[in-house]
C-alpha atoms as a PDB file:
ATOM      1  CA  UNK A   1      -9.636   8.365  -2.020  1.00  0.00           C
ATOM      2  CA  UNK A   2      -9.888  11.541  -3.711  1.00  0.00           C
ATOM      3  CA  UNK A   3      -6.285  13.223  -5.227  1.00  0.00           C
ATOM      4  CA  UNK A   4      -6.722  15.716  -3.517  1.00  0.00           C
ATOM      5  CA  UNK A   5      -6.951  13.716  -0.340  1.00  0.00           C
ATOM      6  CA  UNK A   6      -3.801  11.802  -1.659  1.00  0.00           C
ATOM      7  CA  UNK A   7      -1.597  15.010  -2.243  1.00  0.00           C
ATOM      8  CA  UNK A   8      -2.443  16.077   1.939  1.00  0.00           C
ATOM      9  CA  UNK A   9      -1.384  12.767   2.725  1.00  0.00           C
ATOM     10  CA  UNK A  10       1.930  13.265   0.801  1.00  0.00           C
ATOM     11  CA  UNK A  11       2.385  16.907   2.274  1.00  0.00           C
ATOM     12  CA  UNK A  12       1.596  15.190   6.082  1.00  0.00           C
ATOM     13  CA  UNK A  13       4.582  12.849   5.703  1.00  0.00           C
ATOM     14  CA  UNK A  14       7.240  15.969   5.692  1.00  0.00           C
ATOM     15  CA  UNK A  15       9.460  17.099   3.291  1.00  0.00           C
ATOM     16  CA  UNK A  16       6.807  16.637   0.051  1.00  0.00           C
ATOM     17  CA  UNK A  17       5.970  20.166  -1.814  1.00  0.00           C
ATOM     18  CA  UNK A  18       3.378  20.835  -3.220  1.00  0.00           C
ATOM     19  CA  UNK A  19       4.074  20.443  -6.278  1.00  0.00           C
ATOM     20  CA  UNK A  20       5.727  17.037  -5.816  1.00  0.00           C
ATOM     21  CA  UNK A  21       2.761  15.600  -4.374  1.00  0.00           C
ATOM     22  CA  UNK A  22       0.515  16.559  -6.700  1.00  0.00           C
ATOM     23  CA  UNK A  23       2.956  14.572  -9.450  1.00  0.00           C
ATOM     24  CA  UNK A  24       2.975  11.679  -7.486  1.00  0.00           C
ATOM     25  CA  UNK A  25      -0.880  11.910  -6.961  1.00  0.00           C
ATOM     26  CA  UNK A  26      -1.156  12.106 -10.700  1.00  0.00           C
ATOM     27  CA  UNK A  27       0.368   8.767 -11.327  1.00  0.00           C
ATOM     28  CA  UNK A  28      -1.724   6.671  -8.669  1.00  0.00           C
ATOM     29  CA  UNK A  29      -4.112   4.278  -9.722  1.00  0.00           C
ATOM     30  CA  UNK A  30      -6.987   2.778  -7.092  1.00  0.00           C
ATOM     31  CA  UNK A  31      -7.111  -0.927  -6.794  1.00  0.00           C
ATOM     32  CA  UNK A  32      -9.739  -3.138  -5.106  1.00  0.00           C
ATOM     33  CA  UNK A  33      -8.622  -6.032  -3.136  1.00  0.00           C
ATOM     34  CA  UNK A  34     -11.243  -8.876  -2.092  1.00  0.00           C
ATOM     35  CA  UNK A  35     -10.791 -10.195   1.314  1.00  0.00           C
ATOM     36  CA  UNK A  36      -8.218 -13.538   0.833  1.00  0.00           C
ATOM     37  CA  UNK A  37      -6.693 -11.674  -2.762  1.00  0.00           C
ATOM     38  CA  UNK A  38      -2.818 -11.438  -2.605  1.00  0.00           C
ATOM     39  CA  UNK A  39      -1.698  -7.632  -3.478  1.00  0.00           C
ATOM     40  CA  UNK A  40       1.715  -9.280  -4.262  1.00  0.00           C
ATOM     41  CA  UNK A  41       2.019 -12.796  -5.276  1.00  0.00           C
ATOM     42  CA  UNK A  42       5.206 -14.905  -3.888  1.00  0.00           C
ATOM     43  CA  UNK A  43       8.487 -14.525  -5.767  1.00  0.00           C
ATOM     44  CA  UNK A  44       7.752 -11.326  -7.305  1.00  0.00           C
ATOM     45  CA  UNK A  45       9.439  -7.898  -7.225  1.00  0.00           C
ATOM     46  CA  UNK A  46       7.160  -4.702  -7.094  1.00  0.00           C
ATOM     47  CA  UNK A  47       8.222  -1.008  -8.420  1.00  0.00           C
ATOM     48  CA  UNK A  48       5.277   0.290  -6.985  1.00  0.00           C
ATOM     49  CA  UNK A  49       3.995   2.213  -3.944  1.00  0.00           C
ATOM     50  CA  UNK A  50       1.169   1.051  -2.076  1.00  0.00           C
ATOM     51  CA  UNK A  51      -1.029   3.707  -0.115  1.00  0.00           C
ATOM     52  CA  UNK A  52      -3.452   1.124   2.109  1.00  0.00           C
ATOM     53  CA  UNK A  53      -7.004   3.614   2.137  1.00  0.00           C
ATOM     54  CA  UNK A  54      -9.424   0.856   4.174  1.00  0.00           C
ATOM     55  CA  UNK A  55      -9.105  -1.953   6.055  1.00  0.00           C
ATOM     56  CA  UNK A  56      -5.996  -4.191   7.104  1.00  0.00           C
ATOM     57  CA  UNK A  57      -3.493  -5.655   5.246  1.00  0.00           C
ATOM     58  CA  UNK A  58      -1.860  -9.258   6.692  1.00  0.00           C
ATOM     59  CA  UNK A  59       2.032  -9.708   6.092  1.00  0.00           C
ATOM     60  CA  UNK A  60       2.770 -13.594   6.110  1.00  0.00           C
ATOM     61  CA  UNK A  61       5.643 -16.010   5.128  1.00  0.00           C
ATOM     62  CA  UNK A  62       5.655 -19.591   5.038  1.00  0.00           C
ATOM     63  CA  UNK A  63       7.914 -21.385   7.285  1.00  0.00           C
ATOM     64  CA  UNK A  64       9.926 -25.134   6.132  1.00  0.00           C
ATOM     65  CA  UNK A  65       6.921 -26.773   7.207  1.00  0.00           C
ATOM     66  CA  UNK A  66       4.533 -24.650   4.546  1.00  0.00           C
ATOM     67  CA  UNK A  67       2.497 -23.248   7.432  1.00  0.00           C
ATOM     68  CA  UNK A  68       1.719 -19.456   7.191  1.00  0.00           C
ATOM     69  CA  UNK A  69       3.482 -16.916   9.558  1.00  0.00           C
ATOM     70  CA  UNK A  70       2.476 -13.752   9.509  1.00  0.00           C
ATOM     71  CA  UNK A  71       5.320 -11.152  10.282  1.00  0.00           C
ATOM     72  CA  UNK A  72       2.977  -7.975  10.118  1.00  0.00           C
ATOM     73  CA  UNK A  73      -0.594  -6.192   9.538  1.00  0.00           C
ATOM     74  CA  UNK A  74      -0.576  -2.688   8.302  1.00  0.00           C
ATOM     75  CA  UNK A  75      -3.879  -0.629   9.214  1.00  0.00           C
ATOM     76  CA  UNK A  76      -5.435   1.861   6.975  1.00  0.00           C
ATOM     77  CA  UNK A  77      -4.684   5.551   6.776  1.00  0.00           C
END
């Protein structure tokens, strides 16, 4: 995804100038996930903002038993 491409999706969620999109859009760094690789491993804490550009993203937990649940996906775009 291209910054420029970044800062219109900043501006499209409302309430973002210009400006502050372009700032954010500055500090964003692409990262490529392999199908199966966690984005965020169990028991940690993230500061950062994810911006999903392709594909689908699975939300799981485990339940007691260890089994996986998944509480979400999150499409691209």
């Amino acid at each position: 995804m291209s910054k420029n491409q970044l800062i219109s999706f900043f501006q499209s969620t409302g309430g973002v100038s210009s400006e502050q999109a372009g700032l954010f859009a500055q500090d964003f760094t692409a990262h490529r996930l392999d199908k199966g690789q966690l984005l965020l491993a169990a028991n940690t804490v993230s500061d950062d903002y994810f911006y999903l550009d392709q594909g689908l993203l699975r939300a799981y937990a485990h339940n007691p038993d260890g089994e996986e649940i998944t509480t979400a996906f999150y499409a691209s775009g």
